[in-house]
N, C-alpha and C. Protein backbone atom coordinates (compact mmCIF):
# COMPACT_ATOMS: atom_id res chain seq x y z
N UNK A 1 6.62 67.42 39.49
CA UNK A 1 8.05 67.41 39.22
C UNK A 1 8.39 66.19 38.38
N UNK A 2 9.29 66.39 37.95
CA UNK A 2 9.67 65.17 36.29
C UNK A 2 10.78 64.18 37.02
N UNK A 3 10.66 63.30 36.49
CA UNK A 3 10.90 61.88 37.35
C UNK A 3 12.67 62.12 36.56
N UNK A 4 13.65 62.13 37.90
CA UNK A 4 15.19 62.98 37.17
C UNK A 4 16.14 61.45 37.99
N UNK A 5 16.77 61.08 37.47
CA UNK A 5 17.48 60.04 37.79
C UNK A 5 18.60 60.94 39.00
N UNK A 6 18.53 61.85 39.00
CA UNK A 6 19.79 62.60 40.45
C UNK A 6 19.01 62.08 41.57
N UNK A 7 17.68 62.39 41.23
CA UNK A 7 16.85 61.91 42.68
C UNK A 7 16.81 60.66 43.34
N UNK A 8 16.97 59.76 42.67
CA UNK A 8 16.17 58.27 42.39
C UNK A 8 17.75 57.85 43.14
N UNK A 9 19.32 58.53 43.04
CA UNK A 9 20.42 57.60 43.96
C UNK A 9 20.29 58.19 45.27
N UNK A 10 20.46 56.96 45.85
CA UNK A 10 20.14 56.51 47.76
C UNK A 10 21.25 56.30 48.34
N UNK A 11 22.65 55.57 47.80
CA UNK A 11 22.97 54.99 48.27
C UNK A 11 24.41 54.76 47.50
N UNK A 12 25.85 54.83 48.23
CA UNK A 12 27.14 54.87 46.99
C UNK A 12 27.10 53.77 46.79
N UNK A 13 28.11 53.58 45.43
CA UNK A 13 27.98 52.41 44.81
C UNK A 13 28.82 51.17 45.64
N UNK A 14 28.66 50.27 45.38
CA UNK A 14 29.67 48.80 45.89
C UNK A 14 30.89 48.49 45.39
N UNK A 15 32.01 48.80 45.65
CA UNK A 15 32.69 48.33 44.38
C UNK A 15 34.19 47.58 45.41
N UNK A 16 34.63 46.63 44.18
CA UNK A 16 36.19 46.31 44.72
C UNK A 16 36.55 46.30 42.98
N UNK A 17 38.41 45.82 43.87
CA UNK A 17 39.15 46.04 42.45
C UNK A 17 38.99 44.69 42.25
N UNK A 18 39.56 44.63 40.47
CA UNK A 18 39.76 43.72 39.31
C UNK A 18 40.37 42.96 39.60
N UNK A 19 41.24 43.08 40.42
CA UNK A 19 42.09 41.54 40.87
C UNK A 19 41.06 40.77 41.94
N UNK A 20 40.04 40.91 42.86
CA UNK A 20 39.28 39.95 43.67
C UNK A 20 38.80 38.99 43.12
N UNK A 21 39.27 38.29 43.71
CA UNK A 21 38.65 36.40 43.32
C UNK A 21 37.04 36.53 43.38
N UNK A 22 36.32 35.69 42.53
CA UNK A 22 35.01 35.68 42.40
C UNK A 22 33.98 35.25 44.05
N UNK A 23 35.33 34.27 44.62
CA UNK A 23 34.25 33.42 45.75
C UNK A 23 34.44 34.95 47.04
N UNK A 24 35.10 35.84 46.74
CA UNK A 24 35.19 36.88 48.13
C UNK A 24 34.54 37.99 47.24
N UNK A 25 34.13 38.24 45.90
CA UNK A 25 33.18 39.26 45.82
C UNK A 25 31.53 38.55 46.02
N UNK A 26 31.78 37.25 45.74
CA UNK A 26 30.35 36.61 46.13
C UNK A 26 29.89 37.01 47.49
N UNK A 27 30.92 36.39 48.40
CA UNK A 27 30.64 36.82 49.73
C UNK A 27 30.45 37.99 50.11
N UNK A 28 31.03 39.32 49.79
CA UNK A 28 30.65 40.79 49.72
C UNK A 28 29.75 41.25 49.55
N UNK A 29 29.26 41.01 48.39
CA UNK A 29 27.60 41.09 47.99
C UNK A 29 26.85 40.14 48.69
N UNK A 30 26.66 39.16 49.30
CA UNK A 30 25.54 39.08 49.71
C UNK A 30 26.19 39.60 51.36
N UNK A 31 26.92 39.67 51.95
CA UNK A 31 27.02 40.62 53.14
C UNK A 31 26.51 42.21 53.11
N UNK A 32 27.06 42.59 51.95
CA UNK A 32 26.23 44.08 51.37
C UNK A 32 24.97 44.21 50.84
N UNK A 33 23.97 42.21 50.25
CA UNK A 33 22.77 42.70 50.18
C UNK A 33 22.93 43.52 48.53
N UNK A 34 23.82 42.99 47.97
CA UNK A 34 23.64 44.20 46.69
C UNK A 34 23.58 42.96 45.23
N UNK A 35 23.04 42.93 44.61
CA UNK A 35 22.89 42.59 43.35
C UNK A 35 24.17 42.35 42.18
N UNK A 36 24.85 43.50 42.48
CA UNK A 36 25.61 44.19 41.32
C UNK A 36 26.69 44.91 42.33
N UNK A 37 27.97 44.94 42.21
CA UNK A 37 29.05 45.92 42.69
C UNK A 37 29.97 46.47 41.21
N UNK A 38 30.61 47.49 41.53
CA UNK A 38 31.36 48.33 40.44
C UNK A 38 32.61 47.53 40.61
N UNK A 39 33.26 47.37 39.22
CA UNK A 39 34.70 46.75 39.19
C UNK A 39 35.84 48.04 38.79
N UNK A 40 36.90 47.75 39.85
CA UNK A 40 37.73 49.46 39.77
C UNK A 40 39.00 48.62 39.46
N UNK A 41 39.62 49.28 38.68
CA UNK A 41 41.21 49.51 38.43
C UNK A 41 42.09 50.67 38.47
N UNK A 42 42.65 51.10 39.53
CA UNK A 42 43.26 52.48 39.96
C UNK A 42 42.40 53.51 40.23
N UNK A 43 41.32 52.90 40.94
CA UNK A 43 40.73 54.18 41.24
C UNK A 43 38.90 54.01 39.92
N UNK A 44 39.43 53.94 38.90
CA UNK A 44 38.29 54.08 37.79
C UNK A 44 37.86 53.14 38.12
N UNK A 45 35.78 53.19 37.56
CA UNK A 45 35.33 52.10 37.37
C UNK A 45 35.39 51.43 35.53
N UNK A 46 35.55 49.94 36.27
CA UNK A 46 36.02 49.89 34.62
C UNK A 46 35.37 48.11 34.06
N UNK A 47 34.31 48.17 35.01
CA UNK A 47 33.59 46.86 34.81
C UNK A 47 32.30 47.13 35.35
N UNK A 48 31.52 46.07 35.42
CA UNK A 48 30.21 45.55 36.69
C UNK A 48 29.94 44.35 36.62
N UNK A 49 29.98 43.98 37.91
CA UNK A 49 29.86 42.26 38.23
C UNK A 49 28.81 42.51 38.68
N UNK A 50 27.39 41.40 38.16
CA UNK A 50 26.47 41.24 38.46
C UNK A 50 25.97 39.43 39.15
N UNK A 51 25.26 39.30 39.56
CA UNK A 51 24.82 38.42 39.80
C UNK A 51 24.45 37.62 38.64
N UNK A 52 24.24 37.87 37.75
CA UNK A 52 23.75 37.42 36.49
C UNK A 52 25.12 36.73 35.65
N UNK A 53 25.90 37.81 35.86
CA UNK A 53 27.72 37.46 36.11
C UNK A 53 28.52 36.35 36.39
N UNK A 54 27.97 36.50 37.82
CA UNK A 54 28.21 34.88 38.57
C UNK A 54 28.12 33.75 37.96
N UNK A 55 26.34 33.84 37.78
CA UNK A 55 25.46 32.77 36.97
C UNK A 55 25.93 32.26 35.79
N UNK A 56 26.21 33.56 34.79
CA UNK A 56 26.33 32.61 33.15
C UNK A 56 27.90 32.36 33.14
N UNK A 57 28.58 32.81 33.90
CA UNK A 57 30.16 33.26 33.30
C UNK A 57 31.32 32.54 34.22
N UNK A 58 30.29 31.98 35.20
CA UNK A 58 31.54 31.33 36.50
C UNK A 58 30.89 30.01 37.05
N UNK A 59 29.45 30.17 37.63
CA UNK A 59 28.53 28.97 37.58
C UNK A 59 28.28 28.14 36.61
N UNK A 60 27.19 28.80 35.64
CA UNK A 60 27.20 27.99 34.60
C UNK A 60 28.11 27.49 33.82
N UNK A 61 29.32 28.35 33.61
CA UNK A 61 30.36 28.14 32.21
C UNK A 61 30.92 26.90 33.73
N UNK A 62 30.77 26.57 34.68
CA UNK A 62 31.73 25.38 35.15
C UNK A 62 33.22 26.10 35.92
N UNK A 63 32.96 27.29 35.96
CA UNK A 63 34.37 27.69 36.63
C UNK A 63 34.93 27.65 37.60
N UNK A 64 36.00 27.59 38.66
CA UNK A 64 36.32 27.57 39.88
C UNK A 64 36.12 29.04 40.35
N UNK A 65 35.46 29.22 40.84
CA UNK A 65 35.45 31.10 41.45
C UNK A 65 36.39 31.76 42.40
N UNK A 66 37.39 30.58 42.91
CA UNK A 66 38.69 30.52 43.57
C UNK A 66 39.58 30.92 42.11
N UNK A 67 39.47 30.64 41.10
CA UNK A 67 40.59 30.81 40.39
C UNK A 67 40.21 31.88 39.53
N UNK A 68 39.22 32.78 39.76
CA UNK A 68 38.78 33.86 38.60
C UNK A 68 38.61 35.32 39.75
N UNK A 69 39.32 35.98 38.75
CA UNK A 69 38.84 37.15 39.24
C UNK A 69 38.28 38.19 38.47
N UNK A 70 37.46 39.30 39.26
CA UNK A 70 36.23 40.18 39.00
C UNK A 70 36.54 40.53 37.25
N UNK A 71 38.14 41.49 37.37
CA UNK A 71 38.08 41.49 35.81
C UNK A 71 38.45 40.56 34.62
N UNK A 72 38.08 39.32 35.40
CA UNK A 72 38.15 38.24 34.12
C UNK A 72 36.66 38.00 33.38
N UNK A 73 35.39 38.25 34.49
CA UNK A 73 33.88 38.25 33.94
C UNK A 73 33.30 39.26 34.12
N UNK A 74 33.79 40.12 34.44
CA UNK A 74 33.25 41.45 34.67
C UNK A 74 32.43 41.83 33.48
N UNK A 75 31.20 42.69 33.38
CA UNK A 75 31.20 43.20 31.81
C UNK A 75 31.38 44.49 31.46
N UNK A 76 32.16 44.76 30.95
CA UNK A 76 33.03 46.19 30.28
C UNK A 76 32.28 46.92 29.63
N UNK A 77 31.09 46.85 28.92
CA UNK A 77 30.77 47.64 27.48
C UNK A 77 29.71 48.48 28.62
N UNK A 78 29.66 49.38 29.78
CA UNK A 78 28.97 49.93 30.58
C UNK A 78 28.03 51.24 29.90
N UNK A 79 27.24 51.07 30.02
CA UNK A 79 26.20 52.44 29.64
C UNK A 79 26.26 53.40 30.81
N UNK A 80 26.70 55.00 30.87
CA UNK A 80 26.23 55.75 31.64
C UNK A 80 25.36 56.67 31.29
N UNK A 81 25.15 57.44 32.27
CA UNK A 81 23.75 58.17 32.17
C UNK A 81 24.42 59.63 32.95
N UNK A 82 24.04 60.67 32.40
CA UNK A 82 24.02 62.07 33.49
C UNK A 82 23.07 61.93 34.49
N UNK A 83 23.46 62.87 35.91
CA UNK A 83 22.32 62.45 36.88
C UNK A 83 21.29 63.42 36.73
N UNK A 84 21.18 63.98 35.86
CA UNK A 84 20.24 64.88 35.50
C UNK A 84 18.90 64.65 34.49
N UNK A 85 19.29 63.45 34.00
CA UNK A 85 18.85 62.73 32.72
C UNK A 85 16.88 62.45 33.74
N UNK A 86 16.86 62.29 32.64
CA UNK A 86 15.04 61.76 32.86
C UNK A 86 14.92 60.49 33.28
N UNK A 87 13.77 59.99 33.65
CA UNK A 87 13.99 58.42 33.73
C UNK A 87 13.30 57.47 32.30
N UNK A 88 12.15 58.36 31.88
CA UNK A 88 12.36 57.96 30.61
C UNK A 88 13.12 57.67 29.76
N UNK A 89 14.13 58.80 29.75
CA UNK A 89 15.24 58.39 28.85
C UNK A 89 16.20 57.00 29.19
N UNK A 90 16.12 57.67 30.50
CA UNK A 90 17.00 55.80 31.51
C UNK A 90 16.39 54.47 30.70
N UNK A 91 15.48 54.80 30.72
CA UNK A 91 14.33 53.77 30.09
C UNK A 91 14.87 53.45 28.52
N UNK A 92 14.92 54.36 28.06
CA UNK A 92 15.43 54.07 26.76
C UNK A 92 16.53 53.45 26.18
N UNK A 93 17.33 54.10 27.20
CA UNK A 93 18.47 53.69 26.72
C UNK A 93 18.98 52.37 26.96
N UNK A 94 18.43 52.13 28.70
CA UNK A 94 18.65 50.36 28.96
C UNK A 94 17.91 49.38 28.25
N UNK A 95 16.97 50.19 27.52
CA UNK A 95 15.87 48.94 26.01
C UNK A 95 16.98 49.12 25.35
N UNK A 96 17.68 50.32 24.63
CA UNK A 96 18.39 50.17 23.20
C UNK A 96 19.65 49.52 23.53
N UNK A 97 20.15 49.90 24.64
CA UNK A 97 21.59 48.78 24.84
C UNK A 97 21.41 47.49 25.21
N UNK A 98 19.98 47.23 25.81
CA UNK A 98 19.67 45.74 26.20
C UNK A 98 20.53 45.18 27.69
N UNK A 99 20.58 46.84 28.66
CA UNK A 99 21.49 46.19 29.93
C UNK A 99 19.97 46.68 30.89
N UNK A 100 20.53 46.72 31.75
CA UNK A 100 19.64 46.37 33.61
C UNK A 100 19.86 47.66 34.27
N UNK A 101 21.24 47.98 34.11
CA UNK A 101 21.52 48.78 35.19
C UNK A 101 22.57 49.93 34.49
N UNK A 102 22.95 51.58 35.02
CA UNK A 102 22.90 52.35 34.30
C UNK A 102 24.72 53.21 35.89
N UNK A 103 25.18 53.22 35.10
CA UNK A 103 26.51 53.73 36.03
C UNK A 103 25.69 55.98 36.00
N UNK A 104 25.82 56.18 36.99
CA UNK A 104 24.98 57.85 36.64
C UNK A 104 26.19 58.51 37.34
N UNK A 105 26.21 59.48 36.06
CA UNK A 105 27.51 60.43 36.85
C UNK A 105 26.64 62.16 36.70
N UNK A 106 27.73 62.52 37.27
CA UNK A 106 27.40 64.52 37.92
C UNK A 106 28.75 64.70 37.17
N UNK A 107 28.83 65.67 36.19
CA UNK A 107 30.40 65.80 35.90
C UNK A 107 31.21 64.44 35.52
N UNK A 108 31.92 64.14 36.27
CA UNK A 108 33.04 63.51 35.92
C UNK A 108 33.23 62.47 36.91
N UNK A 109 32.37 62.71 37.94
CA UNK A 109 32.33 61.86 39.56
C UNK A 109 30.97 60.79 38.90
N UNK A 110 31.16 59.54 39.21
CA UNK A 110 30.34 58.22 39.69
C UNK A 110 29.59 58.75 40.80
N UNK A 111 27.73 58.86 40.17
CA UNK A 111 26.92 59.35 41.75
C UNK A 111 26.31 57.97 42.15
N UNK A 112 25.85 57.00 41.56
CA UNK A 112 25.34 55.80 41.60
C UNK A 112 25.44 54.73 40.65
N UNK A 113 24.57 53.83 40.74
CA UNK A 113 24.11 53.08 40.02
C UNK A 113 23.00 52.78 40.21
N UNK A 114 22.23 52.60 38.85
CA UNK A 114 20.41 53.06 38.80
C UNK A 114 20.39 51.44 38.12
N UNK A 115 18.91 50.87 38.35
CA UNK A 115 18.59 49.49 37.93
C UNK A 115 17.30 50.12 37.51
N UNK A 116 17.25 49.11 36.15
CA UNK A 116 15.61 49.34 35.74
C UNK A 116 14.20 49.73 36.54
N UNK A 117 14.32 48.11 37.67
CA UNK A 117 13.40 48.00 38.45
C UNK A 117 13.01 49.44 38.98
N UNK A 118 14.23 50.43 40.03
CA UNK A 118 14.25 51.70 40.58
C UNK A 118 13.71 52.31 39.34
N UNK A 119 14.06 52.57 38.47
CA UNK A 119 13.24 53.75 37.52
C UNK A 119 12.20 53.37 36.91
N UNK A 120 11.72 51.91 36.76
CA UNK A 120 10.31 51.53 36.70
C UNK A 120 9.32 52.11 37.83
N UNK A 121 9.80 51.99 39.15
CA UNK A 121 8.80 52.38 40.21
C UNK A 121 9.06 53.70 39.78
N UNK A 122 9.18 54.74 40.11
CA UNK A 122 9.33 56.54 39.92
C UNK A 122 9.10 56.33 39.02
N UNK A 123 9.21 55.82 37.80
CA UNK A 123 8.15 56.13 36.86
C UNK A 123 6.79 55.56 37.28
N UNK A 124 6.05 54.61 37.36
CA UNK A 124 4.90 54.82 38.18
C UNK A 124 4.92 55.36 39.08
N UNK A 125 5.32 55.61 40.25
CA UNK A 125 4.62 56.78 41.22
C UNK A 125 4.50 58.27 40.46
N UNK A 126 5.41 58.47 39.51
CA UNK A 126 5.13 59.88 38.87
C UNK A 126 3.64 60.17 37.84
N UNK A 127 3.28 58.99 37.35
CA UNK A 127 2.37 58.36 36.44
C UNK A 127 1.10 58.86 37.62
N UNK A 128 1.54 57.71 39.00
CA UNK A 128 0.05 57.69 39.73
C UNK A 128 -0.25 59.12 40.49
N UNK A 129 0.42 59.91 40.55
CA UNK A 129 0.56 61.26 40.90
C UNK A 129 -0.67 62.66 39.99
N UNK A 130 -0.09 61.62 38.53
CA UNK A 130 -1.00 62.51 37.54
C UNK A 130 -2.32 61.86 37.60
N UNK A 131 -2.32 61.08 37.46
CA UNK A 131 -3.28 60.20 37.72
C UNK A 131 -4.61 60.82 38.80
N UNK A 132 -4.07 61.02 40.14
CA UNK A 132 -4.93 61.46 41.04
C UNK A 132 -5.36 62.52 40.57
N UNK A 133 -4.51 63.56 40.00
CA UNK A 133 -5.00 64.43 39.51
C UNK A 133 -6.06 64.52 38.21
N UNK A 134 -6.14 63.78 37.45
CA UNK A 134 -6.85 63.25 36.48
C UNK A 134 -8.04 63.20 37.00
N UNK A 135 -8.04 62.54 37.87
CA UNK A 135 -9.60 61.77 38.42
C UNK A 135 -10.08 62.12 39.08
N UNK A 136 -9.60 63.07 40.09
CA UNK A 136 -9.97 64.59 40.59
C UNK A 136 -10.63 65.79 40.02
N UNK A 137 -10.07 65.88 38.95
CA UNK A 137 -10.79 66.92 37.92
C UNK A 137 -11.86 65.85 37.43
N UNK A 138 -11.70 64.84 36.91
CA UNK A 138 -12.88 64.01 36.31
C UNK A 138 -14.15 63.62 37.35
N UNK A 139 -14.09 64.01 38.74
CA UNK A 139 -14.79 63.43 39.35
C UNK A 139 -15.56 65.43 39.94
N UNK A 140 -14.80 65.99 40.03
CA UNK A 140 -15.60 67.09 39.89
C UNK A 140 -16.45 67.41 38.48
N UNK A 141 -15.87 67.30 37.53
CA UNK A 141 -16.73 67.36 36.29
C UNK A 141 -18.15 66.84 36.66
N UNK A 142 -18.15 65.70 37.34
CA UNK A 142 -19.05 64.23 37.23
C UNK A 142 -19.75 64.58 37.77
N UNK A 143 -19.87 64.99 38.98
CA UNK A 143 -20.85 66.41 40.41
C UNK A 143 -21.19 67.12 39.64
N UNK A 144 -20.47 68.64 38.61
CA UNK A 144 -21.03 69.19 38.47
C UNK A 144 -22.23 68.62 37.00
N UNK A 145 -21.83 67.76 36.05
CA UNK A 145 -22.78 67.11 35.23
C UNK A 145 -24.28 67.00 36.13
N UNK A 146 -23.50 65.95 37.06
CA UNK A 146 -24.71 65.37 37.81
C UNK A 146 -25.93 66.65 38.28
N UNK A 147 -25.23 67.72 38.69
CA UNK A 147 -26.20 68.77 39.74
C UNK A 147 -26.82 69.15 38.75
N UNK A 148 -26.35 69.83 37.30
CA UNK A 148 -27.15 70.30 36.25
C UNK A 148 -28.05 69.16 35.75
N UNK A 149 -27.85 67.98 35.90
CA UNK A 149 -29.50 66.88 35.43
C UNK A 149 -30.02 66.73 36.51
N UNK A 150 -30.17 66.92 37.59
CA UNK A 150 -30.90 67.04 38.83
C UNK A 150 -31.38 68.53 39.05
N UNK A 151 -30.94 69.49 38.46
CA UNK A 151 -31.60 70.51 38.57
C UNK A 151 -32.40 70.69 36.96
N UNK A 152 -32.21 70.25 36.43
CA UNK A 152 -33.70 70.28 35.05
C UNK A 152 -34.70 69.16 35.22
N UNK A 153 -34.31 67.93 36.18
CA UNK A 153 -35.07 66.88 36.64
C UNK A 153 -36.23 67.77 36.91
N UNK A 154 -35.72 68.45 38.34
CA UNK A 154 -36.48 69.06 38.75
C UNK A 154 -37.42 70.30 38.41
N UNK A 155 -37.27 70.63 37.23
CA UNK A 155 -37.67 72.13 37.01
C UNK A 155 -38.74 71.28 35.46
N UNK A 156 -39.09 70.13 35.45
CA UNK A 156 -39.89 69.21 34.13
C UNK A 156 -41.33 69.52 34.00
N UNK A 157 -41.35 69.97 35.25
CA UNK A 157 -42.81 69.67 35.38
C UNK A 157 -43.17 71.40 35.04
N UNK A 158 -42.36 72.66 35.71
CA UNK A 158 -42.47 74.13 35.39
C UNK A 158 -42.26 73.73 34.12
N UNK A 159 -41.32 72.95 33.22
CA UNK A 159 -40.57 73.56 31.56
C UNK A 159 -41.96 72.86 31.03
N UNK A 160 -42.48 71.44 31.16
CA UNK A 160 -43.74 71.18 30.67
C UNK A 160 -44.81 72.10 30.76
N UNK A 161 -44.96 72.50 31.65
CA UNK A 161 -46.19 73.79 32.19
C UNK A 161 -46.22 74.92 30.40
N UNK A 162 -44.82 75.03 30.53
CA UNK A 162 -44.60 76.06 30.05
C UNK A 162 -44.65 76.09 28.62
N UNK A 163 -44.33 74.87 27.89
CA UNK A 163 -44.49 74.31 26.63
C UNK A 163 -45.87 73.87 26.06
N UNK A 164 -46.30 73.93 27.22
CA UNK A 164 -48.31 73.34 26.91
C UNK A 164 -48.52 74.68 27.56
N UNK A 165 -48.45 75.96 27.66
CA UNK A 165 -49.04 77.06 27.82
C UNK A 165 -48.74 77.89 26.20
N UNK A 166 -47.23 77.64 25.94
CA UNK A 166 -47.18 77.91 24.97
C UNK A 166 -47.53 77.52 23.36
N UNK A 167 -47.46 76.21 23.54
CA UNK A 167 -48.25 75.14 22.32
C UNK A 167 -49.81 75.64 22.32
N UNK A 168 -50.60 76.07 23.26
CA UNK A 168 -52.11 76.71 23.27
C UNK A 168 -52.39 78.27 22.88
């Protein structure tokens, strides 16, 4: 079966609205354990605050995280994906846009959010799947090679017989 990004979501997405101060979505996420939450305004998602977020845009830039909120660093320019899509293609597209993580919708509904890492693994386990199979067929090949030079091994001394009966 072909490695389909519908499969690969576990779990709904994280999200609060655009007005939350940075230091209570900090705290959210790591109570939720999540990386990344969705930024909503009326309902839509219309950002993603990442951890990476935090780092260049509120930490590093020197900011008070009491005085900023989600849609002031949020980042807007979001890539989605159908949940039907391949993970290859997932693959592609987070190289050509140069993001991490992929908003996946069904229709018109938000089904997750997909991160490289997740479609790196399913893509190897789909890889090591063929794989077994590969080396399965290659390792029967390898038996049957083997039995046919062990059975003319054995038959050297009749095929010699037979070549010095016939050479006379």
């Amino acid at each position: 079966m072909a490695c389909n990004l519908g499969n690969l979501i576990k779990k709904s997405v994280v999200s609060l609205d655009s007005d939350t101060d940075i230091q209570t979505a900090a705290a959210y996420m790591t109570e939720r354990e999540v990386g990344s939450l969705a930024v909503t305004e009326n309902g839509e998602v219309i950002g993603l605050f990442t951890e990476r977020d935090l780092l260049t845009r509120v930490v590093g830039a020197g900011k008070n995280p009491d005085a900023l909120k989600l849609g002031d660093v949020c980042t807007r320019n979001l890539i989605s994906v159908s949940s039907d899509s391949s993970c290859a293609y997932a693959i592609k597209l987070m190289r050509r846009n140069r993001c991490r993580r992929l908003l996946v919708y069904r229709n018109d509904m938000l089904q997750g959010l997909i991160g490289m890492p997740e479609v790196a693994h399913a893509l190897a386990d789909h890889s090591s799947a063929k794989n077994i199979l590969v080396n399965v067929v290659g390792g029967i090949t390898l038996v049957v090679v083997l039995a046919v030079i062990g059975m003319l091994i054995s038959h050297i001394l009749d095929m010699m017989q037979l070549a010095d009966r016939t050479l006379k």
